[in-house]
C-alpha atoms as a PDB file:
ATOM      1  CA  UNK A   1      -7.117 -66.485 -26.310  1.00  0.00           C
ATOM      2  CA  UNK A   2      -7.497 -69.388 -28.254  1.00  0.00           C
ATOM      3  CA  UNK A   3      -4.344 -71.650 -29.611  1.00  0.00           C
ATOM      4  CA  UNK A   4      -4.699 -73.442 -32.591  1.00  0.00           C
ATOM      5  CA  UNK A   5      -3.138 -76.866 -32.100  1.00  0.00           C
ATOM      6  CA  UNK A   6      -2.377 -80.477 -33.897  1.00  0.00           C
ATOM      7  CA  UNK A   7      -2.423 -83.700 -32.321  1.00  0.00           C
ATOM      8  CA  UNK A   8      -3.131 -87.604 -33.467  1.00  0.00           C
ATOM      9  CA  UNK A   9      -5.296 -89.737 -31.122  1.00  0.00           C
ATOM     10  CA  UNK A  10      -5.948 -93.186 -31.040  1.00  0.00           C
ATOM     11  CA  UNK A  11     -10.014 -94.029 -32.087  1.00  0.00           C
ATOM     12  CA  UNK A  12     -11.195 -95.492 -29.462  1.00  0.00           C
ATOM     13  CA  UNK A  13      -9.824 -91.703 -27.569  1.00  0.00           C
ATOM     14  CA  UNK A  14     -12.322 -89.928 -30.516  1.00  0.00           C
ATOM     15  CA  UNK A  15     -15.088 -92.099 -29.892  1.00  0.00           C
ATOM     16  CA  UNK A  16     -14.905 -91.784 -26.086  1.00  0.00           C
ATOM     17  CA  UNK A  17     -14.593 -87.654 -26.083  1.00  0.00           C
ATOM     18  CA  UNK A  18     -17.646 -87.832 -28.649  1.00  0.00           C
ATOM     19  CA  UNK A  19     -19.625 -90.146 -26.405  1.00  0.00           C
ATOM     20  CA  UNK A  20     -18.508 -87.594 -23.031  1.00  0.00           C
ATOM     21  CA  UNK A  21     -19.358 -84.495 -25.439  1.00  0.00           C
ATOM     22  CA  UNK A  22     -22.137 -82.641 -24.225  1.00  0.00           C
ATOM     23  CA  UNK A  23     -24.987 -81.640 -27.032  1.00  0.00           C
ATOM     24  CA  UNK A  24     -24.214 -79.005 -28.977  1.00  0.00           C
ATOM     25  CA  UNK A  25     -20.498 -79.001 -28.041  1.00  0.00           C
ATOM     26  CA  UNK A  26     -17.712 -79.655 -30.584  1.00  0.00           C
ATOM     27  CA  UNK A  27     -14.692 -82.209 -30.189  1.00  0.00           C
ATOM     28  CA  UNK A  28     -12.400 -79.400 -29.473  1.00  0.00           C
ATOM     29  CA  UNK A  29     -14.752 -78.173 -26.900  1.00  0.00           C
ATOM     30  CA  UNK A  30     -15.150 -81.472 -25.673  1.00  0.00           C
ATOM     31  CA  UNK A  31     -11.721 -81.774 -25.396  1.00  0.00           C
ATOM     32  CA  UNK A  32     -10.815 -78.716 -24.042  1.00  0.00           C
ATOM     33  CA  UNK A  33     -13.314 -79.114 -21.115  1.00  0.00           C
ATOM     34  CA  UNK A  34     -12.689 -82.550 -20.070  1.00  0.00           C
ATOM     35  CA  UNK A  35      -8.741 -81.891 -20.171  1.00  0.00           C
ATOM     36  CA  UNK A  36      -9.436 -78.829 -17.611  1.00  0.00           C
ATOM     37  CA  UNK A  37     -11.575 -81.076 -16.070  1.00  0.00           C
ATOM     38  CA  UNK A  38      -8.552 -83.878 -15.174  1.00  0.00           C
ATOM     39  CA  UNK A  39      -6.566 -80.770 -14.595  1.00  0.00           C
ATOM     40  CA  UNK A  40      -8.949 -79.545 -11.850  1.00  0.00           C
ATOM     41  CA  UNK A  41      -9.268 -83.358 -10.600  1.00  0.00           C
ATOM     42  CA  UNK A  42      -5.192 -83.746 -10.691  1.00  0.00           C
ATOM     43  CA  UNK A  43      -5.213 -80.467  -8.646  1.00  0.00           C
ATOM     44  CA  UNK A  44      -7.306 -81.309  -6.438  1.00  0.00           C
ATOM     45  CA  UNK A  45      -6.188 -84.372  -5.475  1.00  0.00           C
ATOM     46  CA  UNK A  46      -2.291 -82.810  -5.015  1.00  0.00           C
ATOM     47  CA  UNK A  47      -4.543 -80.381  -2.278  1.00  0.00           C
ATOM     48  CA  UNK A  48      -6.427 -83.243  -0.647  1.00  0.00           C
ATOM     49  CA  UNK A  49      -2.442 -85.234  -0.076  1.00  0.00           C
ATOM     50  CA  UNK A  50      -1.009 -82.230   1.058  1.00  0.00           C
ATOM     51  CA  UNK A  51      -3.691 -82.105   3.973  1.00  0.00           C
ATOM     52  CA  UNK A  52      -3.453 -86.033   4.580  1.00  0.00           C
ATOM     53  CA  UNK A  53       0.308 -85.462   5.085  1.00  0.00           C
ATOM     54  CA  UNK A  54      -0.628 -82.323   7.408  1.00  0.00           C
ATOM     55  CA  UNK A  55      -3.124 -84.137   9.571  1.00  0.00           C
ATOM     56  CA  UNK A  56      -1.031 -87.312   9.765  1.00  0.00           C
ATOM     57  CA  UNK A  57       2.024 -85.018  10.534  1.00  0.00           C
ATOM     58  CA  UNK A  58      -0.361 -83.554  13.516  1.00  0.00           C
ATOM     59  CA  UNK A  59      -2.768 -86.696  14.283  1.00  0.00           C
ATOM     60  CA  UNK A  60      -1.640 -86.812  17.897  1.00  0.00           C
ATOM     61  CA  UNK A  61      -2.086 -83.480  19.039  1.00  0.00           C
ATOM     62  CA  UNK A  62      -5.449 -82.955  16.759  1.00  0.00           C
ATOM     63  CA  UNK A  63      -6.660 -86.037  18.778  1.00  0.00           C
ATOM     64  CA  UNK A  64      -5.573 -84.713  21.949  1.00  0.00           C
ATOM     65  CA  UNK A  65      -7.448 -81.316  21.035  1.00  0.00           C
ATOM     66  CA  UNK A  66     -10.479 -83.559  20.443  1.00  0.00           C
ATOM     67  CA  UNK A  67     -10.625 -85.390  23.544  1.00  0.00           C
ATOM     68  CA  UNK A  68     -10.392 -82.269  25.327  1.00  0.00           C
ATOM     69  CA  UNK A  69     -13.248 -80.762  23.681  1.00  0.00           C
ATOM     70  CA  UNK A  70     -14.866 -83.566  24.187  1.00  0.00           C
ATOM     71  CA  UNK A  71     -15.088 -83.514  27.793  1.00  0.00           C
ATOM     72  CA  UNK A  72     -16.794 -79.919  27.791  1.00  0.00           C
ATOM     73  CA  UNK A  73     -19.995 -81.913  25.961  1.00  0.00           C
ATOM     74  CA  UNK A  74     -23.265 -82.019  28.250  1.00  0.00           C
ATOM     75  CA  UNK A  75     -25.236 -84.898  27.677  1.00  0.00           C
ATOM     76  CA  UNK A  76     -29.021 -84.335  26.495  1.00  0.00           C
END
């Protein structure tokens, strides 16, 4: 369902989502999909420092697990 909504935006913010619009595609729509796009992005980047901080939190042991498996190779 679609909201029907206000808001005031600087110019130089208009001109850049109708440079970044895609053809055919209207400022809402513009704006719409490059907000869920920084959404996604924000999201996803939240993920990606969650895992840093759980491989940092468990470098030394992952390393250990790494060296160990790395004795098993056979060289070619």
């Amino acid at each position: 369902m679609k909201v029907k909504t206000s808001i005031t935006l600087s110019e130089d913010i208009v001109t850049t989502v109708d440079r970044l619009a895609k053809e055919g595609e209207s400022r809402s729509e513009a704006i719409e999909r490059l907000l869920r796009e920084r959404i996604a992005d924000r999201a996803r980047q939240a993920r990606d420092l969650r895992d840093l901080e759980l491989i940092n939190k468990n470098v030394d042991q992952l390393n250990e697990e790494a060296r160990d498996v790395l004795k098993y190779q056979v060289e070619l």
